[in-house]
Protein backbone atom coordinates (compact mmCIF):
# COMPACT_ATOMS: atom_id res chain seq x y z
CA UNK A 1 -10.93 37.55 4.03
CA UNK A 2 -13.06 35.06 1.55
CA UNK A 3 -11.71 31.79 0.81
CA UNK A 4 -11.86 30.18 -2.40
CA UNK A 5 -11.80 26.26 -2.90
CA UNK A 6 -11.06 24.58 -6.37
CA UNK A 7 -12.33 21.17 -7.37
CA UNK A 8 -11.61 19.37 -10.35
CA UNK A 9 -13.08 16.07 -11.21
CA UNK A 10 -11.98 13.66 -14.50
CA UNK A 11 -14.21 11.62 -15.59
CA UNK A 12 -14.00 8.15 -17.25
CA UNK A 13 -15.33 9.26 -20.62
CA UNK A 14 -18.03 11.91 -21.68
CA UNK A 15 -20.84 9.09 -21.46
CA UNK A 16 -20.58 9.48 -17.64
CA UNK A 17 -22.64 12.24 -16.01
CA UNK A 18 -20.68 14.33 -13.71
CA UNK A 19 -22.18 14.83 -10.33
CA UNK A 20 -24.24 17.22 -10.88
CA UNK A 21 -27.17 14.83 -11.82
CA UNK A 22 -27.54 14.07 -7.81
CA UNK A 23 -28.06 17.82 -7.06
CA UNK A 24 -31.96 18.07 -6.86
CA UNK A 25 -34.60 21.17 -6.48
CA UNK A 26 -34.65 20.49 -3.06
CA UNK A 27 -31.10 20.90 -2.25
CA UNK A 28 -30.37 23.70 -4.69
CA UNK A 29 -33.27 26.15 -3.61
CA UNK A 30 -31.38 25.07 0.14
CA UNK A 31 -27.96 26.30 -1.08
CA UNK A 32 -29.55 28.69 -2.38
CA UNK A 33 -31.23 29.79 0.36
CA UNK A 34 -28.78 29.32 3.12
CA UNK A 35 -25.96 30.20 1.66
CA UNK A 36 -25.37 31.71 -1.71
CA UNK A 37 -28.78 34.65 -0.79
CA UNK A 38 -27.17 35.40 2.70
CA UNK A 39 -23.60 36.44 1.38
CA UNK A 40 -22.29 33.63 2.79
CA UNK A 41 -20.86 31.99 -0.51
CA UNK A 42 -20.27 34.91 -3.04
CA UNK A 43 -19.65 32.93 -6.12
CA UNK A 44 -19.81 29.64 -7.84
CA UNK A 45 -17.92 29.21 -11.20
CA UNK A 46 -18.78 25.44 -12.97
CA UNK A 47 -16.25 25.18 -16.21
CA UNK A 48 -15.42 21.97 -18.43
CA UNK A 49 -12.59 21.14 -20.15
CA UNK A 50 -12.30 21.25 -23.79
CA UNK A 51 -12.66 17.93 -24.48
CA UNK A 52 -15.48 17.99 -21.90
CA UNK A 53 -13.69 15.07 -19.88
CA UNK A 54 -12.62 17.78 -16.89
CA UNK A 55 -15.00 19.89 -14.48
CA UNK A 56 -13.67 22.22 -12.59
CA UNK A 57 -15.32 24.00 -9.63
CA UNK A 58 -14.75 27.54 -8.15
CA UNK A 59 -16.45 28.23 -5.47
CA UNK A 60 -15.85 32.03 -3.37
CA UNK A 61 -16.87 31.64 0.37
CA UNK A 62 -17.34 35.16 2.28
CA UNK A 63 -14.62 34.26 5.20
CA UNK A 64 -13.54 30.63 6.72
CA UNK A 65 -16.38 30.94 8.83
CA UNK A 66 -19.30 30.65 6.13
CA UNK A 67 -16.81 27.62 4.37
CA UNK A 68 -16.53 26.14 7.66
CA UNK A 69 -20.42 26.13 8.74
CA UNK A 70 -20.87 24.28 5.28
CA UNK A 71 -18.87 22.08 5.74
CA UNK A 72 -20.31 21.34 9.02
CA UNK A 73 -24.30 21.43 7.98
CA UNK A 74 -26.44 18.37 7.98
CA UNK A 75 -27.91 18.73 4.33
CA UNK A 76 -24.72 19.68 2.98
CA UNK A 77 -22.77 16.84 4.63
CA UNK A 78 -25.58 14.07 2.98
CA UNK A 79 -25.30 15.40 -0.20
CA UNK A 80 -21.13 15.59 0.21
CA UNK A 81 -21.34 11.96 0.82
CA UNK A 82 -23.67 11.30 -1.75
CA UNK A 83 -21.19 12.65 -4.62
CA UNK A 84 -18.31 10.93 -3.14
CA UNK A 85 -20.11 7.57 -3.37
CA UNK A 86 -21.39 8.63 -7.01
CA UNK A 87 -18.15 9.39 -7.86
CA UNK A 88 -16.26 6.21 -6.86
CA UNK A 89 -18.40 4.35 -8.31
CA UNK A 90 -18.73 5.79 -11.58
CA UNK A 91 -14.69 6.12 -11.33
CA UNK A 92 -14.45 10.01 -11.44
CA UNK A 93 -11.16 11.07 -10.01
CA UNK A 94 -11.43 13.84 -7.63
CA UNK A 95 -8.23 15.78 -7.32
CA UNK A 96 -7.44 17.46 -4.18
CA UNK A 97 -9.31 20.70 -2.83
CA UNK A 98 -7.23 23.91 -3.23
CA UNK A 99 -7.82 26.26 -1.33
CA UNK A 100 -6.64 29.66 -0.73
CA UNK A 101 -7.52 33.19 0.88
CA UNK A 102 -8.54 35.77 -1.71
């Protein structure tokens, strides 16, 4: 069964980049790669808000298992970290992750 894990992020006003500006070539053509070309993570769905203030991030796993070996990989743990950090100190509020079989 895939599982599917919502993130929404507020940001402080529309001058402030959303997180997004961290992700480089480098770690895309690895997502890419590892994970959205091997099935692994079936969908990705990047929306904002109307007044552009709100992201909110779907993202479709295959099964826990490919969710669970992201969340354990090296490069994707770095670059987790990295957006935290960005995002507490640009004071983006992350809400909580949702997540839910589908």
């Amino acid at each position: 069964m895939g599982i599917q894990v919502i993130r929404q992020f507020r940001r402080p006003s529309v001058e402030v980049p959303f997180h997004q500006v961290l992700m480089d070539s480098v770690y895309f053509e690895y997502m890419k790669s590892t994970y959205k070309e091997t099935g692994k993570l079936t969908s990705i769905d990047m929306r904002q808000s109307e007044d552009m203030m709100t992201l909110t991030a779907t993202y479709v796993w295959r099964d826990q298992e490919a969710y669970d070996e992201y969340l354990n990989d090296p490069t994707c743990v770095a670059y987790m970290n990295k957006v935290k950090n960005y995002n507490l100190d640009n004071n983006i509020i992350v809400e909580p992750k949702l997540i839910t079989e589908v």
